[in-house]
PDB file of N, CA and C in Angstrom:
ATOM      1  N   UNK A   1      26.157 137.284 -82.974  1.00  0.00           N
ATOM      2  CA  UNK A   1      26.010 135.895 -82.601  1.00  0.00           C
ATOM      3  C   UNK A   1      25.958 135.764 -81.082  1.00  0.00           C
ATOM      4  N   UNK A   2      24.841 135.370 -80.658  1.00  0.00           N
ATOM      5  CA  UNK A   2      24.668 134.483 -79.043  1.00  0.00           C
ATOM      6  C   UNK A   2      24.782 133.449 -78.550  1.00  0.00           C
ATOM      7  N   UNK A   3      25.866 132.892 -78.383  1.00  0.00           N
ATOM      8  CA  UNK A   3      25.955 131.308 -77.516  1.00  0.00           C
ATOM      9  C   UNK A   3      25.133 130.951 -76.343  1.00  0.00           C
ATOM     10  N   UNK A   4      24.213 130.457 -76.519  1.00  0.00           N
ATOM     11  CA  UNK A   4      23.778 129.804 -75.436  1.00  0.00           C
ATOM     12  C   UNK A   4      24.028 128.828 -74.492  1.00  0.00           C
ATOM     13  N   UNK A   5      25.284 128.461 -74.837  1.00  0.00           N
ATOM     14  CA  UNK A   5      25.822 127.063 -74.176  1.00  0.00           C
ATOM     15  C   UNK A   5      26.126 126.127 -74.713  1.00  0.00           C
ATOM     16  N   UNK A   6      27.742 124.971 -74.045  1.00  0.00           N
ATOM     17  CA  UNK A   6      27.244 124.181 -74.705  1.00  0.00           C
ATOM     18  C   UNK A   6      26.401 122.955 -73.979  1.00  0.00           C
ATOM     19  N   UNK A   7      25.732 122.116 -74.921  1.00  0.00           N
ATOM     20  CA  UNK A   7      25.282 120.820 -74.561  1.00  0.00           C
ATOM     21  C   UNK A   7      26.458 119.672 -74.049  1.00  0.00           C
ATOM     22  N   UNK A   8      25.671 119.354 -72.879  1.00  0.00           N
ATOM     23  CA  UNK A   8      26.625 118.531 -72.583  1.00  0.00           C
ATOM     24  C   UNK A   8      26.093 117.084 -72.577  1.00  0.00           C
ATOM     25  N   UNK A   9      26.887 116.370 -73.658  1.00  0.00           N
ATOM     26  CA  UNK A   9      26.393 114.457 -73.748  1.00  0.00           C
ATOM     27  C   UNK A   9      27.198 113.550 -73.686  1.00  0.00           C
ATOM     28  N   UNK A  10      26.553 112.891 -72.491  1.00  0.00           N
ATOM     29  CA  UNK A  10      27.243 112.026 -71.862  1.00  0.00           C
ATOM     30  C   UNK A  10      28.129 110.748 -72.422  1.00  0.00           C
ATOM     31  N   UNK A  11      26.976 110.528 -73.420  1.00  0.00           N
ATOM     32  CA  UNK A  11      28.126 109.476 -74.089  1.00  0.00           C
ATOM     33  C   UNK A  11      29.500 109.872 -74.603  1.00  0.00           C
ATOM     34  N   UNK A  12      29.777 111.076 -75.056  1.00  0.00           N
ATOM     35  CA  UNK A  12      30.598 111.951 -75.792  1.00  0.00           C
ATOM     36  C   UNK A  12      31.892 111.703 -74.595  1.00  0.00           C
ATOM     37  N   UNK A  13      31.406 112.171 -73.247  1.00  0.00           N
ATOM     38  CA  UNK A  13      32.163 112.665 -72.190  1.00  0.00           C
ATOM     39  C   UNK A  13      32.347 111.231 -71.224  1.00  0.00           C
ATOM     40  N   UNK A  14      31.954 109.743 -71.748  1.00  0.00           N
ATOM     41  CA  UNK A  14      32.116 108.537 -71.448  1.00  0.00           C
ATOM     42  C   UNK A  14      33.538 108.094 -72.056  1.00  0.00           C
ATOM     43  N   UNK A  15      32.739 108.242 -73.519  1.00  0.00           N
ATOM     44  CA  UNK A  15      33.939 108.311 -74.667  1.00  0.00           C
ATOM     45  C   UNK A  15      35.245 108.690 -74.166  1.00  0.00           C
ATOM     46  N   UNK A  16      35.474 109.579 -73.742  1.00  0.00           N
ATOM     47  CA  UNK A  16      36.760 110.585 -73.379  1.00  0.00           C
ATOM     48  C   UNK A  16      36.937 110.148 -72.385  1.00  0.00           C
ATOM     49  N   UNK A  17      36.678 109.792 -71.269  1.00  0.00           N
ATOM     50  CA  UNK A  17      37.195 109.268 -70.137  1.00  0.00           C
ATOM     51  C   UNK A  17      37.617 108.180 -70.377  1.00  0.00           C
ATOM     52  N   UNK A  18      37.312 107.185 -70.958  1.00  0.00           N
ATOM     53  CA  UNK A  18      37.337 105.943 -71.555  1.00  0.00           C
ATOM     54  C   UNK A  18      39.142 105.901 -72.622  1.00  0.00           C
ATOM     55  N   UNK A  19      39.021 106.425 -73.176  1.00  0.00           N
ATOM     56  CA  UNK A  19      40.087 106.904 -74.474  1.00  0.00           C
ATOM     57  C   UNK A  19      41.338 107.743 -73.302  1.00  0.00           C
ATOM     58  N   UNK A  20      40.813 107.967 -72.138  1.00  0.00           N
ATOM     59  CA  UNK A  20      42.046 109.015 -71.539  1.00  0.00           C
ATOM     60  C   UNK A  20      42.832 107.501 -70.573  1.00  0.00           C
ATOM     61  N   UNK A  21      41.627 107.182 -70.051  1.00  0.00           N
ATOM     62  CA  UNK A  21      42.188 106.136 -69.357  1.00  0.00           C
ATOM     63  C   UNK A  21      43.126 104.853 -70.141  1.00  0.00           C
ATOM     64  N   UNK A  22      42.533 104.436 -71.388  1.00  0.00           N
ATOM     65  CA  UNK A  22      43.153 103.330 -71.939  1.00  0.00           C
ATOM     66  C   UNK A  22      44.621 104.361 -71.917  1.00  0.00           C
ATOM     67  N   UNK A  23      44.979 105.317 -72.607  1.00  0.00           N
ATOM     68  CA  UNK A  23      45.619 106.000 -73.157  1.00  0.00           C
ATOM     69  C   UNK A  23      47.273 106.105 -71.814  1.00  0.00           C
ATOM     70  N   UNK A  24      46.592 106.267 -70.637  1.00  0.00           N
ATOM     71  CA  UNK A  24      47.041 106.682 -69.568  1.00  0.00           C
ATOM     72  C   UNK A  24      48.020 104.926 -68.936  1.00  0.00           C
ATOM     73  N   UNK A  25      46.847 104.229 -69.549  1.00  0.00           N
ATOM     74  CA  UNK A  25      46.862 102.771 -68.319  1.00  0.00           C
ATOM     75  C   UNK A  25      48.338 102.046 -69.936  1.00  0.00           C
ATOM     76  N   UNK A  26      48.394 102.754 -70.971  1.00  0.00           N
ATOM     77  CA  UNK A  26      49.342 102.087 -71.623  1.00  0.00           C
ATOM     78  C   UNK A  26      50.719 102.858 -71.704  1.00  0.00           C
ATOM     79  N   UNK A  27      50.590 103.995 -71.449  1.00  0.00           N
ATOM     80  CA  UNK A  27      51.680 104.653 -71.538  1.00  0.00           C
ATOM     81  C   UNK A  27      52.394 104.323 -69.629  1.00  0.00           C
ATOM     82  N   UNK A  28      51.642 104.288 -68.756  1.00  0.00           N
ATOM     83  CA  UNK A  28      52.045 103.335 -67.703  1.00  0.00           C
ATOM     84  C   UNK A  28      52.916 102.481 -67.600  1.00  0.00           C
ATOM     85  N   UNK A  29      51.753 101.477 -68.448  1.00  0.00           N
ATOM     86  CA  UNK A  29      52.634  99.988 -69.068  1.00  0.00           C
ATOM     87  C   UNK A  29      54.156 100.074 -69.985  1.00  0.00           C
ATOM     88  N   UNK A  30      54.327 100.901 -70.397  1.00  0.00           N
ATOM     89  CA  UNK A  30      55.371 101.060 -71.487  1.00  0.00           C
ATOM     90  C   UNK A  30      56.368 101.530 -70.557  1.00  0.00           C
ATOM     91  N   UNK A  31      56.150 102.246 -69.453  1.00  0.00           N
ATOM     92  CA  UNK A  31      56.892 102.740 -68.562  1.00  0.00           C
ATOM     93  C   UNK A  31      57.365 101.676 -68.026  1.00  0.00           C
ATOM     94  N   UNK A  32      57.065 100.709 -67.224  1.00  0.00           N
ATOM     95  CA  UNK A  32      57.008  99.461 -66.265  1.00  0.00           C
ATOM     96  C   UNK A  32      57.877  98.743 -67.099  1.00  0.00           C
ATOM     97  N   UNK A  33      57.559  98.564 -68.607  1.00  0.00           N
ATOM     98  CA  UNK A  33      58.693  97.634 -69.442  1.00  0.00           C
ATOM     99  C   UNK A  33      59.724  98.396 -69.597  1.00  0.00           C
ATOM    100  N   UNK A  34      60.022  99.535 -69.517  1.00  0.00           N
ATOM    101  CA  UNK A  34      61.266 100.676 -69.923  1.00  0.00           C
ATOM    102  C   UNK A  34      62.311 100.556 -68.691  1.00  0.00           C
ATOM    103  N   UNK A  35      61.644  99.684 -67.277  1.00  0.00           N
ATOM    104  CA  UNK A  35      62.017 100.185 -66.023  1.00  0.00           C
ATOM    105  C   UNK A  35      63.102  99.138 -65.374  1.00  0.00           C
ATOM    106  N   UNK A  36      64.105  99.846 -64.953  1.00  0.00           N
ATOM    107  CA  UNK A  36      65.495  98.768 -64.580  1.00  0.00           C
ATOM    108  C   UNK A  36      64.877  97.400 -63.563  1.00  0.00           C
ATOM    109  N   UNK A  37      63.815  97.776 -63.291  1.00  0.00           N
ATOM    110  CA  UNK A  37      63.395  96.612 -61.917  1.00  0.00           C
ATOM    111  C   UNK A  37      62.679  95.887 -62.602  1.00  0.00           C
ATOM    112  N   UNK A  38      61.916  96.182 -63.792  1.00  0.00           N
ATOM    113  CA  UNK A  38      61.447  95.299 -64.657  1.00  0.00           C
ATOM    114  C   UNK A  38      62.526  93.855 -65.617  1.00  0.00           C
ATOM    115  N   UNK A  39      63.302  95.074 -65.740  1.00  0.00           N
ATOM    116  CA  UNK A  39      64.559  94.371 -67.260  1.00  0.00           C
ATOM    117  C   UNK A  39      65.595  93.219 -65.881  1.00  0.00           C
ATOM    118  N   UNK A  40      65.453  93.591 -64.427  1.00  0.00           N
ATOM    119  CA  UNK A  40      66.219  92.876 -63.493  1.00  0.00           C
ATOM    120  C   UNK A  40      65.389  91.521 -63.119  1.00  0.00           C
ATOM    121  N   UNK A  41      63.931  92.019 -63.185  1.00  0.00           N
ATOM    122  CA  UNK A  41      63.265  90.630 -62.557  1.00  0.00           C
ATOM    123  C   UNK A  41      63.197  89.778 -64.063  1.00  0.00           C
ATOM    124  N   UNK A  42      63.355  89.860 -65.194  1.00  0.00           N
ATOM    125  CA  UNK A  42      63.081  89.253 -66.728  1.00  0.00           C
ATOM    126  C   UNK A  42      64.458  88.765 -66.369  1.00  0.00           C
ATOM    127  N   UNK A  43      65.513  89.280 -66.654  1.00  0.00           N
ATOM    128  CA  UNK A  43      66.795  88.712 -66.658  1.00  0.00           C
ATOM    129  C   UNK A  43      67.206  87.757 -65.650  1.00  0.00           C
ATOM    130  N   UNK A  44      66.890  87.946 -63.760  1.00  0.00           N
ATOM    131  CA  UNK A  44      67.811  87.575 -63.039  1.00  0.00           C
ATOM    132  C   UNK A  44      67.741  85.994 -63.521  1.00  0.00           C
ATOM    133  N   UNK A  45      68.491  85.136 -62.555  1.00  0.00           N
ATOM    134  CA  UNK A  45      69.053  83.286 -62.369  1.00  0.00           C
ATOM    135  C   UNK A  45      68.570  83.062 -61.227  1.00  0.00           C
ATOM    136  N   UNK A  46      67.809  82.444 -61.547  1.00  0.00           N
ATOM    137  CA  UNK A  46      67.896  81.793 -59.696  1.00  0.00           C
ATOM    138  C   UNK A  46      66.582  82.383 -59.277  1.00  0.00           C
ATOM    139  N   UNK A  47      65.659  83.459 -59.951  1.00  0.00           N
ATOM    140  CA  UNK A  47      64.822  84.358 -59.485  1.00  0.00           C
ATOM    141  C   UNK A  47      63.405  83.626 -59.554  1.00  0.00           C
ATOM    142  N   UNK A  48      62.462  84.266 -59.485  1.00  0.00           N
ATOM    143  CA  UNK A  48      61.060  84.158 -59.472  1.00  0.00           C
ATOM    144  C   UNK A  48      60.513  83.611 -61.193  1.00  0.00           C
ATOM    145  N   UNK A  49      61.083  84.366 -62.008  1.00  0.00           N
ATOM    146  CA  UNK A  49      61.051  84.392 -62.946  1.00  0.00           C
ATOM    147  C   UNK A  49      61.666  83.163 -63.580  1.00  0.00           C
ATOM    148  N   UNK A  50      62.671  83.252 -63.425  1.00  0.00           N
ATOM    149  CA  UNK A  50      63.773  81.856 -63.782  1.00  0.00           C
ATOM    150  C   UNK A  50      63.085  80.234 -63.234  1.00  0.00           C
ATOM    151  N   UNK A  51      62.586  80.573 -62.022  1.00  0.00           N
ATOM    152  CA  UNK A  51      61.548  79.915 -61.161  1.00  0.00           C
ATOM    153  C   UNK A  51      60.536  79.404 -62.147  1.00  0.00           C
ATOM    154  N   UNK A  52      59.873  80.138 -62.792  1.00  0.00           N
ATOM    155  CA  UNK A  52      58.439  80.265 -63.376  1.00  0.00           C
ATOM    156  C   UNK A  52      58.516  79.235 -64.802  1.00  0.00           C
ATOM    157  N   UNK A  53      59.913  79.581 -65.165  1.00  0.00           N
ATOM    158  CA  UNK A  53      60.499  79.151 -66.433  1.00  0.00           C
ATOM    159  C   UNK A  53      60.675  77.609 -66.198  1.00  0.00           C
ATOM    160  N   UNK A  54      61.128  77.189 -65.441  1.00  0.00           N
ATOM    161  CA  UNK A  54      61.291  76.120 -65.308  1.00  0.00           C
ATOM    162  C   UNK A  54      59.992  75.529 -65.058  1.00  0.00           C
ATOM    163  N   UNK A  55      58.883  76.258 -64.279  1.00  0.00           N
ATOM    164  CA  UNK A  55      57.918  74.880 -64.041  1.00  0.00           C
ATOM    165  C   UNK A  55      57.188  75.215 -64.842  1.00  0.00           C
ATOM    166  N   UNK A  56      56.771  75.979 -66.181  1.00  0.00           N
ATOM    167  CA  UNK A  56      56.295  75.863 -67.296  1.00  0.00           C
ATOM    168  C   UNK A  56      55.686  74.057 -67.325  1.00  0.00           C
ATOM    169  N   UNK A  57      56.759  73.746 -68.135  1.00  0.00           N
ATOM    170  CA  UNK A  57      56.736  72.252 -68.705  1.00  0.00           C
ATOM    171  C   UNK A  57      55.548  71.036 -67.214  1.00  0.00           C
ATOM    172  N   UNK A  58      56.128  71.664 -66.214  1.00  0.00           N
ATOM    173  CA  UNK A  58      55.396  70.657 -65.195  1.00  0.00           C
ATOM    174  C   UNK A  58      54.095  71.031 -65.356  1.00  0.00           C
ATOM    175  N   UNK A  59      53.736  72.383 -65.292  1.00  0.00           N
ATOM    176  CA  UNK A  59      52.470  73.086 -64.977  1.00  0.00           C
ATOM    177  C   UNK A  59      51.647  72.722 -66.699  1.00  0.00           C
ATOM    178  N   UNK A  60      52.430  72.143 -67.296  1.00  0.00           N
ATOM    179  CA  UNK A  60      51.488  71.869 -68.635  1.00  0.00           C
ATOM    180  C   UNK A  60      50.988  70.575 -68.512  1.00  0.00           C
ATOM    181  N   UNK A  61      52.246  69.631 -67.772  1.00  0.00           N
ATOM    182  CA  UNK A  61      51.521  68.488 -67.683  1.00  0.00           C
ATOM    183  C   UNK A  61      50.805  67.976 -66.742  1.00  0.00           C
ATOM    184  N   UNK A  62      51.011  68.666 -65.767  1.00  0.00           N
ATOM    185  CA  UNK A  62      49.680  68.448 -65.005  1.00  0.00           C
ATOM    186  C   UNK A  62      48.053  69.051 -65.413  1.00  0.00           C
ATOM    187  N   UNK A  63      48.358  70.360 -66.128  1.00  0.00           N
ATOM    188  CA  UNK A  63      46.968  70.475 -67.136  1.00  0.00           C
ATOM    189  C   UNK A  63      46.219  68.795 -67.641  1.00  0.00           C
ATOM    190  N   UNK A  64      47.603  68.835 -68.673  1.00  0.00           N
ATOM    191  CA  UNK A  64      47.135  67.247 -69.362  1.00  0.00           C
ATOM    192  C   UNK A  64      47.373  65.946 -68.381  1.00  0.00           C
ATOM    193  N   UNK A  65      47.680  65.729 -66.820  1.00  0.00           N
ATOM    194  CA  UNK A  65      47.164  64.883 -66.515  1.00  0.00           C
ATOM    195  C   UNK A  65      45.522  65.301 -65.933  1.00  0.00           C
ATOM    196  N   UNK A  66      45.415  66.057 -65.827  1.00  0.00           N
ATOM    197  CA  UNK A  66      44.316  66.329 -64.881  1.00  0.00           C
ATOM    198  C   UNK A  66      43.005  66.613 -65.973  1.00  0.00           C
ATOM    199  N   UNK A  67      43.660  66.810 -67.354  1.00  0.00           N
ATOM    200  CA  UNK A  67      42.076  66.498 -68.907  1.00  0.00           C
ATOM    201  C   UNK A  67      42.323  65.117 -68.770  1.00  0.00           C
ATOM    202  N   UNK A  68      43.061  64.066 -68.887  1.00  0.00           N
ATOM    203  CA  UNK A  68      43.226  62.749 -69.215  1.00  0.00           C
ATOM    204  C   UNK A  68      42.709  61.778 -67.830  1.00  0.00           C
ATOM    205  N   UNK A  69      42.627  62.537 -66.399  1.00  0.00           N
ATOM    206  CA  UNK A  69      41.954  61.407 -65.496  1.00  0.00           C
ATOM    207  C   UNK A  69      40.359  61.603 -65.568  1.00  0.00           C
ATOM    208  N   UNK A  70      40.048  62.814 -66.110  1.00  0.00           N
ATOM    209  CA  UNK A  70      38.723  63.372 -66.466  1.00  0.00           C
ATOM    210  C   UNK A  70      38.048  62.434 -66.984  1.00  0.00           C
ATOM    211  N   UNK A  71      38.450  62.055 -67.893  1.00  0.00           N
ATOM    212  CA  UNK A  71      38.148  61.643 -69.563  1.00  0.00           C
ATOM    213  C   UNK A  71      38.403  59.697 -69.145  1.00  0.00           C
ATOM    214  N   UNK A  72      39.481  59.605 -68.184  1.00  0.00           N
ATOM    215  CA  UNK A  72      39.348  58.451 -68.147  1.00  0.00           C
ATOM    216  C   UNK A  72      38.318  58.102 -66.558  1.00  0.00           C
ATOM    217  N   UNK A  73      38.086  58.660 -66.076  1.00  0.00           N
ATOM    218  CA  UNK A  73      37.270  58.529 -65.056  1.00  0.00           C
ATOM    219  C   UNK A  73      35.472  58.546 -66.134  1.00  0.00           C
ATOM    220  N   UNK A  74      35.053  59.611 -66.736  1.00  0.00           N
ATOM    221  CA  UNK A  74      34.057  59.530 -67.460  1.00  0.00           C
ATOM    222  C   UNK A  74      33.992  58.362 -68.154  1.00  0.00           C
ATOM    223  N   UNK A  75      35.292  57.449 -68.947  1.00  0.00           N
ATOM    224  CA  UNK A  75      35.058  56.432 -69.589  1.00  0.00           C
ATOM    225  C   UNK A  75      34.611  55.637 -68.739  1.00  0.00           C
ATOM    226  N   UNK A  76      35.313  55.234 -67.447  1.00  0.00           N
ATOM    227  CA  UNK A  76      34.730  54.049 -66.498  1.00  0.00           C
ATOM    228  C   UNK A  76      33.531  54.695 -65.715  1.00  0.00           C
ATOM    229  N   UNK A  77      32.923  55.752 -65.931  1.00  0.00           N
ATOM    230  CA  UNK A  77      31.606  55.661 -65.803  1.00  0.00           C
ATOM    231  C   UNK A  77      30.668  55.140 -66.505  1.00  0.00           C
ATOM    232  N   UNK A  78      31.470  55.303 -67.855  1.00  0.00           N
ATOM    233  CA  UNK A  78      30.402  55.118 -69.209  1.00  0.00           C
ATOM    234  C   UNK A  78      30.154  52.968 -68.795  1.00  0.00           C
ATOM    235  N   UNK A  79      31.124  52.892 -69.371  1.00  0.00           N
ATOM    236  CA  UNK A  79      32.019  51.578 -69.008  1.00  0.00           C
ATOM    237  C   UNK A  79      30.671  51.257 -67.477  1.00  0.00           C
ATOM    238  N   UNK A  80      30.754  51.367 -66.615  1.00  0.00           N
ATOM    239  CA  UNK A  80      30.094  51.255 -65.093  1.00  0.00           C
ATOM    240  C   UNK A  80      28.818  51.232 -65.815  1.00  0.00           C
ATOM    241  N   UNK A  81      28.056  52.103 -66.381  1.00  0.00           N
ATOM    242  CA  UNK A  81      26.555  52.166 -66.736  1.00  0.00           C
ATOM    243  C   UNK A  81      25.938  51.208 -67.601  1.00  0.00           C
ATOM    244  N   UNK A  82      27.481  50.967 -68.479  1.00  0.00           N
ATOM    245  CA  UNK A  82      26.845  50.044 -69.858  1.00  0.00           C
ATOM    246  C   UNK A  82      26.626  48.755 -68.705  1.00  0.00           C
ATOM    247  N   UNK A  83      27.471  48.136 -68.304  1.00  0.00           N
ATOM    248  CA  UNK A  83      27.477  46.944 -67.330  1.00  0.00           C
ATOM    249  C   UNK A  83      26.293  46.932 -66.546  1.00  0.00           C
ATOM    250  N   UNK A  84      25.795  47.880 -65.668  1.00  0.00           N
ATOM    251  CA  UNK A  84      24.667  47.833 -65.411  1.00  0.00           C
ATOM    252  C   UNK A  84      23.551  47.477 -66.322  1.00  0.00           C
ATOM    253  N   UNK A  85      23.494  48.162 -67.128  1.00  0.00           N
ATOM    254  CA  UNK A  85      22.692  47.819 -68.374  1.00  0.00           C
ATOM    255  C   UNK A  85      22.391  46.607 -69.040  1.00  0.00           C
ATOM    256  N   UNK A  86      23.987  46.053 -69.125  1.00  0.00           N
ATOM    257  CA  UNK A  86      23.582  44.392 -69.756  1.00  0.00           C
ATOM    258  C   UNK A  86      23.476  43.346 -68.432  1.00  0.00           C
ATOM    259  N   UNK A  87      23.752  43.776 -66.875  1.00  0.00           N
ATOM    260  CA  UNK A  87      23.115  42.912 -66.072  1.00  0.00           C
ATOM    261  C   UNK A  87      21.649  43.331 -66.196  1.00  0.00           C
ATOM    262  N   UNK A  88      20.983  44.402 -66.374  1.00  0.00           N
ATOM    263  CA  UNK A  88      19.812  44.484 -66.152  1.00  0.00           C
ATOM    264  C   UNK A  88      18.931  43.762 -67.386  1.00  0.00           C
ATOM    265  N   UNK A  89      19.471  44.273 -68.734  1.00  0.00           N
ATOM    266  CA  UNK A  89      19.046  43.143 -70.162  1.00  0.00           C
ATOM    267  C   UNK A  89      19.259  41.926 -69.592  1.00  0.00           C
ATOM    268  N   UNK A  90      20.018  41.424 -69.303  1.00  0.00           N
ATOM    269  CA  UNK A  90      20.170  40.155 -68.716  1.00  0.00           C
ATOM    270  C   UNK A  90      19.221  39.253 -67.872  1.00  0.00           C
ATOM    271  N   UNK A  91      19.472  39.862 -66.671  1.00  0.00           N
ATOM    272  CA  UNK A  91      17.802  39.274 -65.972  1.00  0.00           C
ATOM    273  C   UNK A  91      16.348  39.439 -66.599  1.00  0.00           C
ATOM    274  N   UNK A  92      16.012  40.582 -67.568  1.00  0.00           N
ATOM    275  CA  UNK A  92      14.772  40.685 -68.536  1.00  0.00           C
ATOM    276  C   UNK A  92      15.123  39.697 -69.469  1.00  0.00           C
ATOM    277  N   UNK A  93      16.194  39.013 -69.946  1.00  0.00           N
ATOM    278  CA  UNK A  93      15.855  38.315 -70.346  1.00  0.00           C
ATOM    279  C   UNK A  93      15.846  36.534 -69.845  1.00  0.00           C
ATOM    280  N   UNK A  94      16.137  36.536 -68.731  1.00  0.00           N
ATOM    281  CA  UNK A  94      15.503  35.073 -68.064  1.00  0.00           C
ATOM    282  C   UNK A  94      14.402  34.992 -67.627  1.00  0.00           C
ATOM    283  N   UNK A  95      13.878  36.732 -67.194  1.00  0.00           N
ATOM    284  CA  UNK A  95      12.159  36.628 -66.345  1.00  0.00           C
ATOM    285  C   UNK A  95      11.551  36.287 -67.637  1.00  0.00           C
ATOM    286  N   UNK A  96      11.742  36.754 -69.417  1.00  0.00           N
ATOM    287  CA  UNK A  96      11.058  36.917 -70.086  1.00  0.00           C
ATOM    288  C   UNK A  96      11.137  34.957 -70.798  1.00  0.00           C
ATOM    289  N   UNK A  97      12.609  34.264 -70.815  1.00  0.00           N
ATOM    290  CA  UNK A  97      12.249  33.617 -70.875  1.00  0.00           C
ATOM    291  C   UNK A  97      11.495  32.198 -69.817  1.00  0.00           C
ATOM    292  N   UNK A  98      11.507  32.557 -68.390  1.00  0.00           N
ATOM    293  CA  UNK A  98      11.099  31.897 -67.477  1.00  0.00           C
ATOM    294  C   UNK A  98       9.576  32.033 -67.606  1.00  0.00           C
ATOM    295  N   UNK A  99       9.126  33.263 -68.490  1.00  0.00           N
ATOM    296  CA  UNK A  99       7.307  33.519 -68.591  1.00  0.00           C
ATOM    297  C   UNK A  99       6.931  32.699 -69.323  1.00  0.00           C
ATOM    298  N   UNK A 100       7.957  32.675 -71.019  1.00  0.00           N
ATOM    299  CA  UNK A 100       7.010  32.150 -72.016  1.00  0.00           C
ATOM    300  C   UNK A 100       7.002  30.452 -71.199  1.00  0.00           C
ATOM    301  N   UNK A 101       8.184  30.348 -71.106  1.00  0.00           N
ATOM    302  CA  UNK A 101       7.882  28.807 -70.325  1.00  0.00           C
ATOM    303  C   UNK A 101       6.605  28.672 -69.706  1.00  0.00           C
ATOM    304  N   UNK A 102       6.410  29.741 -68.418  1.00  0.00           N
ATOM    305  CA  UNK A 102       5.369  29.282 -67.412  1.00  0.00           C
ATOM    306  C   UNK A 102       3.980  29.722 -68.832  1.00  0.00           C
ATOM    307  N   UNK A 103       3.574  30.498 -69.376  1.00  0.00           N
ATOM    308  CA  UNK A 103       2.419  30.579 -70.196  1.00  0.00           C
ATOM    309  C   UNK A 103       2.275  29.095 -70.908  1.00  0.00           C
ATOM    310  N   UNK A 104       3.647  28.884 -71.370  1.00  0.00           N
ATOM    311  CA  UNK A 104       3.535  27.555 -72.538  1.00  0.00           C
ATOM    312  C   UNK A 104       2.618  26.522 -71.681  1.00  0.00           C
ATOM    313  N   UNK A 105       3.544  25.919 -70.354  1.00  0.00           N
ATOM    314  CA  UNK A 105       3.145  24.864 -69.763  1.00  0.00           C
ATOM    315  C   UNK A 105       1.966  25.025 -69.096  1.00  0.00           C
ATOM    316  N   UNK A 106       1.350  26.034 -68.747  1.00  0.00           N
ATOM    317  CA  UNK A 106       0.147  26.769 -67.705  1.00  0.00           C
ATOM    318  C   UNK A 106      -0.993  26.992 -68.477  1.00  0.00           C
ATOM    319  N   UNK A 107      -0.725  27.497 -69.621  1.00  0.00           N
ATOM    320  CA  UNK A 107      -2.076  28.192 -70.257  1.00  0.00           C
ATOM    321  C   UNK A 107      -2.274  27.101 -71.285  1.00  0.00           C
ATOM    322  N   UNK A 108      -0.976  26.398 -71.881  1.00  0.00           N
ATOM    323  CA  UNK A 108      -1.706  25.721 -73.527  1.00  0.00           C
ATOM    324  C   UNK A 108      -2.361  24.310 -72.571  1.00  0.00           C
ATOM    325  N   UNK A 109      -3.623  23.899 -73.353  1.00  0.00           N
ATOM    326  CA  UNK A 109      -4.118  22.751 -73.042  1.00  0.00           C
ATOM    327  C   UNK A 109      -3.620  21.508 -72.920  1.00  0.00           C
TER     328      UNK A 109
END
């Protein structure tokens, strides 16, 4: 038997770099949660964390004020356009009835 080599394919050797890295970047991670400076910044009072905890609740409602001035700003646009709209129906309809007038009195014999 003669080996000629092997073939080398790239996707194969993508694959594997790919699978080494996830592999690498989680056993990392598992480290980082295992780690006293981790379990100190989760636990401390008073900390960054403890910090974070608390403005949860604010940081939600400013989400929902800031969908709700959206939504009410779009309504008083809507609101703004329709109004335009029925001043503009409005005057079409005094030019339209100020015409038939002028045709009635102008054109009939």
């Amino acid at each position: 038997m003669i080996f000629e080599g092997f073939i080398f394919m790239r996707l194969n050797f993508i694959l594997q770099c790919m699978n080494s890295f996830m592999i690498s970047f989680l056993s990392l991670q598992t480290e980082v949660f295992k780690s006293p400076g981790y379990k100190k910044f989760v636990t401390q009072k008073g900390g960054s964390m403890d910090l974070l905890m608390c403005l949860a609740p604010k940081k939600a409602q400013s989400l929902t004020f800031t969908f709700n001035n959206s939504k009410i700003k779009k309504i008083i646009s809507i609101e703004r356009r329709k109004e335009l709209i029925n001043e503009t129906v409005q005057k079409l309809r005094e030019r339209l009835i100020r015409w038939r007038k002028f045709t009635r009195t102008t054109l009939d014999p």
